[in-house]
Each structure stands twice: as C-alpha cells, then as structure tokens.
N, C-alpha and C. Protein backbone atom coordinates (compact mmCIF):
# COMPACT_ATOMS: atom_id res chain seq x y z
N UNK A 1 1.47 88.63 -10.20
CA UNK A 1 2.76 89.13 -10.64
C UNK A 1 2.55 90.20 -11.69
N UNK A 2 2.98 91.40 -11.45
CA UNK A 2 2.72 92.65 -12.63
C UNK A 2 3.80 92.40 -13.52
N UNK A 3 3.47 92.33 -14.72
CA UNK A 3 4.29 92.11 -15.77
C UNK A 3 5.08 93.35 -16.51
N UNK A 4 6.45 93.34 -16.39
CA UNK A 4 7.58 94.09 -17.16
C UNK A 4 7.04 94.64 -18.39
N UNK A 5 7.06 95.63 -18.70
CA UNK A 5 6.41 96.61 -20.12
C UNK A 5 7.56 97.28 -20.81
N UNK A 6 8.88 97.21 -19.95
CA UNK A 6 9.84 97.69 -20.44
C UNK A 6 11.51 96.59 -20.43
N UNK A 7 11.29 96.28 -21.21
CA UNK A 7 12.90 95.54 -21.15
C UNK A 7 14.01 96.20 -21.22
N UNK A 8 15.17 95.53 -20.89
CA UNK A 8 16.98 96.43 -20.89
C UNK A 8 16.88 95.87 -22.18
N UNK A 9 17.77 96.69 -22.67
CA UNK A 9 18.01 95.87 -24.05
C UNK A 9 18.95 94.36 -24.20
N UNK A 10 19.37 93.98 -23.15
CA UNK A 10 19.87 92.50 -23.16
C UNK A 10 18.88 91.71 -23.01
N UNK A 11 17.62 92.03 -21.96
CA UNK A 11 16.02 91.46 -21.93
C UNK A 11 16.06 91.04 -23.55
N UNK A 12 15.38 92.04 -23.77
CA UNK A 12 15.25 92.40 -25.58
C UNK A 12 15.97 91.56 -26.54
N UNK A 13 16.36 91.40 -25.97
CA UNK A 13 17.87 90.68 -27.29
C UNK A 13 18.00 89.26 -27.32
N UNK A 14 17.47 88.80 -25.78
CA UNK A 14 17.19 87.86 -25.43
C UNK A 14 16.10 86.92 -25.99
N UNK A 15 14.63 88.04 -25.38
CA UNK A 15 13.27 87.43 -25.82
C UNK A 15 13.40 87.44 -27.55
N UNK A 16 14.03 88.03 -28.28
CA UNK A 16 13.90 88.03 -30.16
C UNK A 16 14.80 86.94 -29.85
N UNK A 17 15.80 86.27 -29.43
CA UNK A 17 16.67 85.32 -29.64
C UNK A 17 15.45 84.04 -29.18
N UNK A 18 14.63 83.94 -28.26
CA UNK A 18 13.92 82.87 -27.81
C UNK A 18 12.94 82.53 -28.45
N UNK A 19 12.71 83.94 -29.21
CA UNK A 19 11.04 83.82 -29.67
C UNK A 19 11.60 83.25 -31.49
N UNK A 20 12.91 83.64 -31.56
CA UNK A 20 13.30 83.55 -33.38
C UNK A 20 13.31 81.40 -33.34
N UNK A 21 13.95 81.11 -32.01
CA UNK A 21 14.52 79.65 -31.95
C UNK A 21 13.18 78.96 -32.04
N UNK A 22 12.44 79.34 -30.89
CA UNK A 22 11.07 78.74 -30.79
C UNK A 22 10.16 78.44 -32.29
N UNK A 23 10.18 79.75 -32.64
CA UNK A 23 9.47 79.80 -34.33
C UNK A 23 10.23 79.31 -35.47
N UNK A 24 11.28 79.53 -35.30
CA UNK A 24 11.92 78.13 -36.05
C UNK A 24 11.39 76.92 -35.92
N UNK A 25 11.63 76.03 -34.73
CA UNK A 25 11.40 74.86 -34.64
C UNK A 25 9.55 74.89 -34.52
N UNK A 26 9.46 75.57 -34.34
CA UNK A 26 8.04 75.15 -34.77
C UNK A 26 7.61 75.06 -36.38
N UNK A 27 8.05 75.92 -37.02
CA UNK A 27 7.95 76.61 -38.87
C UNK A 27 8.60 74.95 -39.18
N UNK A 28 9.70 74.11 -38.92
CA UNK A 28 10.08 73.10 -39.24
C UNK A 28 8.90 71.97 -38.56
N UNK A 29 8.62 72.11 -37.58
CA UNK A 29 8.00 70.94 -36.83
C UNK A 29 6.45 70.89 -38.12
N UNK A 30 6.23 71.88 -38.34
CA UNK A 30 5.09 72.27 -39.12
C UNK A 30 4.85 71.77 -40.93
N UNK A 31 6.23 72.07 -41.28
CA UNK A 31 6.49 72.36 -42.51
C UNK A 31 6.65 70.39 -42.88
N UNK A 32 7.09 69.41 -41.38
CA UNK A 32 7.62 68.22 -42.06
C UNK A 32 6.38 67.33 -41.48
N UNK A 33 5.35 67.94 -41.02
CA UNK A 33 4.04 67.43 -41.08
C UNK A 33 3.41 67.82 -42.30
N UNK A 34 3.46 68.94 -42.63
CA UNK A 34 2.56 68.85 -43.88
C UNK A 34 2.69 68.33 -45.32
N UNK A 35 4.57 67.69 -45.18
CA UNK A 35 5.22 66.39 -46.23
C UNK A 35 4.24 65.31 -46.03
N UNK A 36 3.47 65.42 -44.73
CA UNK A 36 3.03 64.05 -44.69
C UNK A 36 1.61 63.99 -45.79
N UNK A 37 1.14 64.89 -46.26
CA UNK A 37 -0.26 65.42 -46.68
C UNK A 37 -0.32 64.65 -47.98
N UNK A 38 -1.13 64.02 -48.81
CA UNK A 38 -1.16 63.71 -49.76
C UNK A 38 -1.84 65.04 -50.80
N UNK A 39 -1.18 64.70 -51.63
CA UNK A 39 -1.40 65.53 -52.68
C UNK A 39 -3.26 65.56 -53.36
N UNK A 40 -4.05 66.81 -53.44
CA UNK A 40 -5.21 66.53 -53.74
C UNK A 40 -5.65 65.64 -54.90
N UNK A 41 -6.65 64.60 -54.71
CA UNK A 41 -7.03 64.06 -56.20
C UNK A 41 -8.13 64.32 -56.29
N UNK A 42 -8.38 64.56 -57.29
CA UNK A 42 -10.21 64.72 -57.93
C UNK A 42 -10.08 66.27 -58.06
N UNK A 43 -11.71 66.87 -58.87
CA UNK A 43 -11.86 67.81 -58.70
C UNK A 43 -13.12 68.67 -57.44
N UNK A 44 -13.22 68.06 -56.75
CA UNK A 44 -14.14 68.59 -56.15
C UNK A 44 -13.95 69.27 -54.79
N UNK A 45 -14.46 70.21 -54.13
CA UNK A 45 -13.43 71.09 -52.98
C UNK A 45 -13.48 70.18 -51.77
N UNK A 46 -13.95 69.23 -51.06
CA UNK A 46 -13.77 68.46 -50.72
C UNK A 46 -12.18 67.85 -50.54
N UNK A 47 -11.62 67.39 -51.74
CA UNK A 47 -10.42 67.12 -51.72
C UNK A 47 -9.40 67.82 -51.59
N UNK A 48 -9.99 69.02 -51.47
CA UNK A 48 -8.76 70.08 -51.64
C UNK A 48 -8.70 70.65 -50.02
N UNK A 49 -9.28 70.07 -49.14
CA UNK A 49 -9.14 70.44 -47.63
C UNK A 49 -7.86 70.13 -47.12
N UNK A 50 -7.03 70.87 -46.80
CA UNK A 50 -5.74 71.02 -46.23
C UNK A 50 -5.76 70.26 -44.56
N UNK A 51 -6.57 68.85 -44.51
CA UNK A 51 -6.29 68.43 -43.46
C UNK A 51 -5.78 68.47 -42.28
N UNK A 52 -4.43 68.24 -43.05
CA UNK A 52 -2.93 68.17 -41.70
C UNK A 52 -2.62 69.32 -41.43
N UNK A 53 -3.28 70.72 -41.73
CA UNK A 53 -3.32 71.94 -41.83
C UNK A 53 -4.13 72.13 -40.56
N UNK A 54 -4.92 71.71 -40.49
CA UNK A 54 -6.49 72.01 -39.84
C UNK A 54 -6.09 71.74 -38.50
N UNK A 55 -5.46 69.96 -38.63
CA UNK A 55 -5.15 69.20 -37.52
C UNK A 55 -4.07 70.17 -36.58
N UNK A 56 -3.39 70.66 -37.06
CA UNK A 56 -2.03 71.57 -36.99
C UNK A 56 -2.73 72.62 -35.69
N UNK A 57 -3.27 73.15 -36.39
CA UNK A 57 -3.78 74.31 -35.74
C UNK A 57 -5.00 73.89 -34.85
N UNK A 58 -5.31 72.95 -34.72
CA UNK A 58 -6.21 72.73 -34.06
C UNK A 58 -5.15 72.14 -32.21
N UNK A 59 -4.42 71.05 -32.54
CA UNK A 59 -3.85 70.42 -31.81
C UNK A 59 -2.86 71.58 -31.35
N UNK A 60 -2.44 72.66 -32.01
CA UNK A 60 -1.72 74.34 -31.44
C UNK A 60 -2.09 74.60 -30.65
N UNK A 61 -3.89 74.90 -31.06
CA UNK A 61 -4.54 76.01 -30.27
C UNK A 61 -4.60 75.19 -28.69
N UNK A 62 -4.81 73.78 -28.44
CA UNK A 62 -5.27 73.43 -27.72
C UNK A 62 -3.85 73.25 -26.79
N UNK A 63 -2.92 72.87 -27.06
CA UNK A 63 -1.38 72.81 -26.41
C UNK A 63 -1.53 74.03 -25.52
N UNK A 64 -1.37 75.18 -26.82
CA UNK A 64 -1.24 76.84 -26.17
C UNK A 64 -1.98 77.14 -25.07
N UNK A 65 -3.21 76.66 -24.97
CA UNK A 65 -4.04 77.11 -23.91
C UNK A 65 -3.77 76.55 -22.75
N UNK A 66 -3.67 75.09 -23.33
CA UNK A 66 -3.49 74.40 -21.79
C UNK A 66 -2.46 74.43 -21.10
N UNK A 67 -1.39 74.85 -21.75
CA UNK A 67 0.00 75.59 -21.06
C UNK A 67 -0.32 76.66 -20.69
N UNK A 68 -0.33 77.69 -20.95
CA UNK A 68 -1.36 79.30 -20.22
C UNK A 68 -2.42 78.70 -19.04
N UNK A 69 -2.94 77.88 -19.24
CA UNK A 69 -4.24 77.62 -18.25
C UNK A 69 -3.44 76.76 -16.93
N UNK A 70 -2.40 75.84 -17.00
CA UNK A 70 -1.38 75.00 -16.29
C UNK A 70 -0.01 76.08 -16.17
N UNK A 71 1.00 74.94 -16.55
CA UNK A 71 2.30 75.65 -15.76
C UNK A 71 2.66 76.53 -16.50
N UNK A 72 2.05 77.57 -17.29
CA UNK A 72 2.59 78.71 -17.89
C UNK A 72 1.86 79.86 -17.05
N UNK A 73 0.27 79.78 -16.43
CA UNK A 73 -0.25 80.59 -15.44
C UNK A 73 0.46 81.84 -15.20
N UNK A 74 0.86 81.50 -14.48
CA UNK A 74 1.72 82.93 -13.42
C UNK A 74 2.51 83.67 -13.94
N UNK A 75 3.35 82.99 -15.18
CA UNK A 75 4.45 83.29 -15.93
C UNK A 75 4.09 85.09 -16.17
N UNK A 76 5.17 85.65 -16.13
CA UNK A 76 5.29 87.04 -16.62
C UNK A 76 5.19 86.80 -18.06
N UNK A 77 4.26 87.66 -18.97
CA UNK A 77 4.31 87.10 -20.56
C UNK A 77 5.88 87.43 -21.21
N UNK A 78 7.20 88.40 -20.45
CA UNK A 78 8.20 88.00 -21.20
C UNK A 78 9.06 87.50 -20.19
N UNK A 79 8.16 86.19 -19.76
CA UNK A 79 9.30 84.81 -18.92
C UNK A 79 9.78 84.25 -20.69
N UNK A 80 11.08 83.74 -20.14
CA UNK A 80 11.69 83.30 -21.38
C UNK A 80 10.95 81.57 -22.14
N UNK A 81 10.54 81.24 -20.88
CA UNK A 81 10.04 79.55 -21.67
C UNK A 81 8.43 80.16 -21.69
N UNK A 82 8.04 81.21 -21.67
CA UNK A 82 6.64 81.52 -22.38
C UNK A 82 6.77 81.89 -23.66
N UNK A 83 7.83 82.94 -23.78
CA UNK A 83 8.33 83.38 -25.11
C UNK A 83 8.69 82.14 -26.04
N UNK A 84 9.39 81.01 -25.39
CA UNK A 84 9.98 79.96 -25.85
C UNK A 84 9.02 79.49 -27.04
N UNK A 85 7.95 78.58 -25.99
CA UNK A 85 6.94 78.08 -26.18
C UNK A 85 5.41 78.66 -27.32
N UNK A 86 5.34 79.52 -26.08
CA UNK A 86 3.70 80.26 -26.72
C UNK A 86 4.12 80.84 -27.87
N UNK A 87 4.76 82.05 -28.00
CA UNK A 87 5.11 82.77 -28.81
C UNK A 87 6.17 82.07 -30.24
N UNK A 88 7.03 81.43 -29.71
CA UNK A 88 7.56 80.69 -30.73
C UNK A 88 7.32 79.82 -31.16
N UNK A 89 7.57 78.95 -30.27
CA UNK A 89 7.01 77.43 -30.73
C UNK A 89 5.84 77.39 -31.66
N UNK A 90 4.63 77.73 -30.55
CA UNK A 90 3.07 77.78 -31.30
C UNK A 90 3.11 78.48 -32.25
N UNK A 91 3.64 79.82 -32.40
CA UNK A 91 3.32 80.91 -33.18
C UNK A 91 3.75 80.48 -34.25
N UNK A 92 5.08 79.54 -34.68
CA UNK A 92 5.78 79.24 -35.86
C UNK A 92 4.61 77.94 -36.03
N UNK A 93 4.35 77.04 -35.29
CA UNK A 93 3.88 75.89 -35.30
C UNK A 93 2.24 76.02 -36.25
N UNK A 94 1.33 76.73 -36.08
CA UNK A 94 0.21 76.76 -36.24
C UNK A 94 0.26 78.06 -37.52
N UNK A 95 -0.91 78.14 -38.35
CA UNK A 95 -0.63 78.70 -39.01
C UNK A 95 -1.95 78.84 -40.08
N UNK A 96 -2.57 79.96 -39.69
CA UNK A 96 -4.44 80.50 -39.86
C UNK A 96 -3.82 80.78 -41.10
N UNK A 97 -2.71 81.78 -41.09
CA UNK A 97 -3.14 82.39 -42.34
C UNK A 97 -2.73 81.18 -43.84
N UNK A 98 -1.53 80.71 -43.29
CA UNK A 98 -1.79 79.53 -44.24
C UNK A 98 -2.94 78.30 -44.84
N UNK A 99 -3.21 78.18 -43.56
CA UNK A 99 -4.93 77.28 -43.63
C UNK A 99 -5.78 78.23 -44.53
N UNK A 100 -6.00 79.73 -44.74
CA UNK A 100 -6.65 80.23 -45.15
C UNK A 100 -6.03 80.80 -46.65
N UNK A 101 -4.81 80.65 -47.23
CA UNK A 101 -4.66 80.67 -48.55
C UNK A 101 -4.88 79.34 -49.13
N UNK A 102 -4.93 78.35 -48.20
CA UNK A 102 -5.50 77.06 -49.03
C UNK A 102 -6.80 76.98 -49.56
N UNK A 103 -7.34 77.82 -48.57
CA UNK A 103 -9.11 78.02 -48.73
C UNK A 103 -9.29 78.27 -50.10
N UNK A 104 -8.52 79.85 -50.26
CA UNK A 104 -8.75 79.63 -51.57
C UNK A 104 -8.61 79.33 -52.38
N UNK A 105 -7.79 78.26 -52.41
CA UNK A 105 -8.22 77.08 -53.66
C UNK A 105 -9.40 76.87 -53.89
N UNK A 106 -10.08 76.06 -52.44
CA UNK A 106 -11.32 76.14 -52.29
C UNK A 106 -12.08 76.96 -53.47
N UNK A 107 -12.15 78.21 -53.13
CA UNK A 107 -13.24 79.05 -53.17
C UNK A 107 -13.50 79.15 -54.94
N UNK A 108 -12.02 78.62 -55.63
CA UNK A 108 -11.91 78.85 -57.22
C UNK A 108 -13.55 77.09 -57.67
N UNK A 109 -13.71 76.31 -56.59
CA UNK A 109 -14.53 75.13 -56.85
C UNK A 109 -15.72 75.58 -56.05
N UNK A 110 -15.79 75.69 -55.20
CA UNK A 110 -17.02 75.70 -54.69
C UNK A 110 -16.53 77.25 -53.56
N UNK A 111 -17.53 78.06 -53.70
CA UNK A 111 -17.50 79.46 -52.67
C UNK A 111 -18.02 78.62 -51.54
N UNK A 112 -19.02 78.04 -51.32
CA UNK A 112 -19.73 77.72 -50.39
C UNK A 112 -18.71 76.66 -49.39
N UNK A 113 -18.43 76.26 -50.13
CA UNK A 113 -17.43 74.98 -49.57
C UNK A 113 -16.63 75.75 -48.66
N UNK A 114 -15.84 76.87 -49.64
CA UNK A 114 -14.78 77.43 -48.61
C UNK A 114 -14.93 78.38 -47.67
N UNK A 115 -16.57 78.78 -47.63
CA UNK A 115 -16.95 79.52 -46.50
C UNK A 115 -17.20 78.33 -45.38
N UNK A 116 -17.60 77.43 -45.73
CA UNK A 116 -18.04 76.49 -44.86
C UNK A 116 -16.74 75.98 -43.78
N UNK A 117 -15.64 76.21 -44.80
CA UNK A 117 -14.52 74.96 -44.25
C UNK A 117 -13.58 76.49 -42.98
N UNK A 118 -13.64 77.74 -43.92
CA UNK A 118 -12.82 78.93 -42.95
C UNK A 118 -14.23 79.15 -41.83
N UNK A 119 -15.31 78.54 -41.57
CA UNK A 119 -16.05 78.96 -40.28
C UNK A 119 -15.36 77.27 -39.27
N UNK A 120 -15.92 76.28 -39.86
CA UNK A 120 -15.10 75.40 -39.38
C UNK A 120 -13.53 75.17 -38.97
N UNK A 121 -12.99 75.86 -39.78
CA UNK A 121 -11.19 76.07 -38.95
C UNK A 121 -11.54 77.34 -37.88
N UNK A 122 -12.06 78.30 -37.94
CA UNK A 122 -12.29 79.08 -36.71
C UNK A 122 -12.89 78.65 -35.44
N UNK A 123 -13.91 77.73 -35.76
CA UNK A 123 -14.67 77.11 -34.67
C UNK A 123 -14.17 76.24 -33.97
N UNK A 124 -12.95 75.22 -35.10
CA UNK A 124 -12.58 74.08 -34.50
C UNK A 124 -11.27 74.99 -33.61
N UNK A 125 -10.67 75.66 -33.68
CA UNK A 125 -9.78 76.52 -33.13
C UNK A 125 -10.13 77.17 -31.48
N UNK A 126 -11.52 77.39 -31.91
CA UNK A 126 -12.37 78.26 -30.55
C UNK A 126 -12.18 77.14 -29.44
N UNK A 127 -13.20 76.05 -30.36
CA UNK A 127 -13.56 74.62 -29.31
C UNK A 127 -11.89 74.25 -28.64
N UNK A 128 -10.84 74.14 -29.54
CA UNK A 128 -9.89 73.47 -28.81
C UNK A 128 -9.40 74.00 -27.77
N UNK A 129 -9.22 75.32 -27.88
CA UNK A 129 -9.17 76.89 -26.42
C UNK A 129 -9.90 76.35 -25.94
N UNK A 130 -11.19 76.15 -25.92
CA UNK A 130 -11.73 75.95 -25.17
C UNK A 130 -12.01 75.11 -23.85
N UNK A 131 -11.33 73.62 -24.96
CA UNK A 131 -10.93 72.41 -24.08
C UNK A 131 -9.76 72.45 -23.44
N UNK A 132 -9.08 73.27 -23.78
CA UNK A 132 -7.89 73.68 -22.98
C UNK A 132 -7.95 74.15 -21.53
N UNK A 133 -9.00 75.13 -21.59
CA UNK A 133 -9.00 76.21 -20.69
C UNK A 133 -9.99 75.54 -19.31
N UNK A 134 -10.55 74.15 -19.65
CA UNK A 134 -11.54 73.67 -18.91
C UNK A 134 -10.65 72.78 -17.90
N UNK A 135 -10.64 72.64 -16.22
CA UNK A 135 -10.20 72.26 -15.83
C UNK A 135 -10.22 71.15 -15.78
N UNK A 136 -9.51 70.14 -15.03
CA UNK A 136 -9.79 68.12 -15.02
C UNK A 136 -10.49 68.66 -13.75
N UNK A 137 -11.86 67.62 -13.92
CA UNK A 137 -12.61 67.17 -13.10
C UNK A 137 -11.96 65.92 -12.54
N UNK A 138 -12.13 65.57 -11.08
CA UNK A 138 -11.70 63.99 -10.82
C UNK A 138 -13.01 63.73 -9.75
C-alpha cells in the first residue's frame, strides 16, 4: 500500500485531533504510573534510578513494535488507529527524554553510574524492538 504524503486539510485536522487524544492518554497513563515510584532514599546513584521510568519505556518500545510488526503492518502510517496508537498513545506514553533528565541527577553522584544507566535505557529499549519484531515460533 503506497502511503498518502499529502493530506486534505480535514485528513489533517483529523490526524492532530487523533494524535493530540492518543498523547494525552498516554502523558496521563504515564504520569499515574510514575505516582507509583517511591521517592529516592540514600545517597548513592543507585537509588536515584528512575525505575518505573525505565519499565515505561521499555514495556512502550516493545507494545510499539509488536503492533507495527502484527495488526498495524499494512496500515498506511496516516491510518487513524496508527496515529491513534503509535504516534499518540506510545509517543505520550514513553518518554527518553524524561528518563534522561533523571540521569542527571545521576551524573551530580556518580558520572559513571549515569553513563552506565543512559547505555542501559538505550539497550534495554533496542532489546525490547527487538523482541517485538521477532516472530512466534510454534
């Protein structure tokens, strides 16, 4: 299926209306998981790992793919439940650059720590694409 490069402007008006709802409820779905986070104790960077942050984006990346890799496939990228989903949902849902101003908290305790922990949120991000994108064997 060759994908549309040009929308009418009701298209248009549409996909910002799908993609604003989607990223909403994701920015909320996001925001009342990370109430769940306990507050850091101690001083050491260790404690200061943004967990439910990590988990967030990890369990994103891997949704996103496996919808693209399953029943999102074929989809024209401005079908409206791709926009819905991928673009909103996930896009509000997950959230690098936030994981990565936590870092530096990090980085004010240990540099090393928080290089260690932003290669590990990239990697753990890669791997979950990854497991996404791998078909079921039976």
């Amino acid at each position: 299926m060759r994908a549309h490069t040009t929308l009418s402007p009701k298209r248009l008006a549409l996909a910002l209306l799908v993609v604003a709802c989607g990223g909403a409820a994701g920015t909320i779905a996001r925001d009342l998981l990370l109430k769940l986070e306990p507050q850091a104790i101690g001083s050491d960077w260790v404690s200061r790992i943004p967990w439910v942050l990590l988990a967030i984006n990890v369990v994103g990346a891997y949704a996103a793919t496996k919808l693209l890799r399953g029943p999102l496939r074929h989809h024209d990228p401005n079908d409206v439940t791709r926009l819905l989903l991928i673009t909103g949902l996930f896009g509000g849902f997950t959230s690098y650059s936030s994981l990565f101003v936590d870092l530096a908290a990090i980085w004010h305790v240990s540099v090393l720590g928080s290089i260690f922990m932003a290669l590990m949120a990239i990697l753990s991000g890669v791997f979950a694409g990854w497991l996404g994108l791998r078909r079921r064997t039976r």
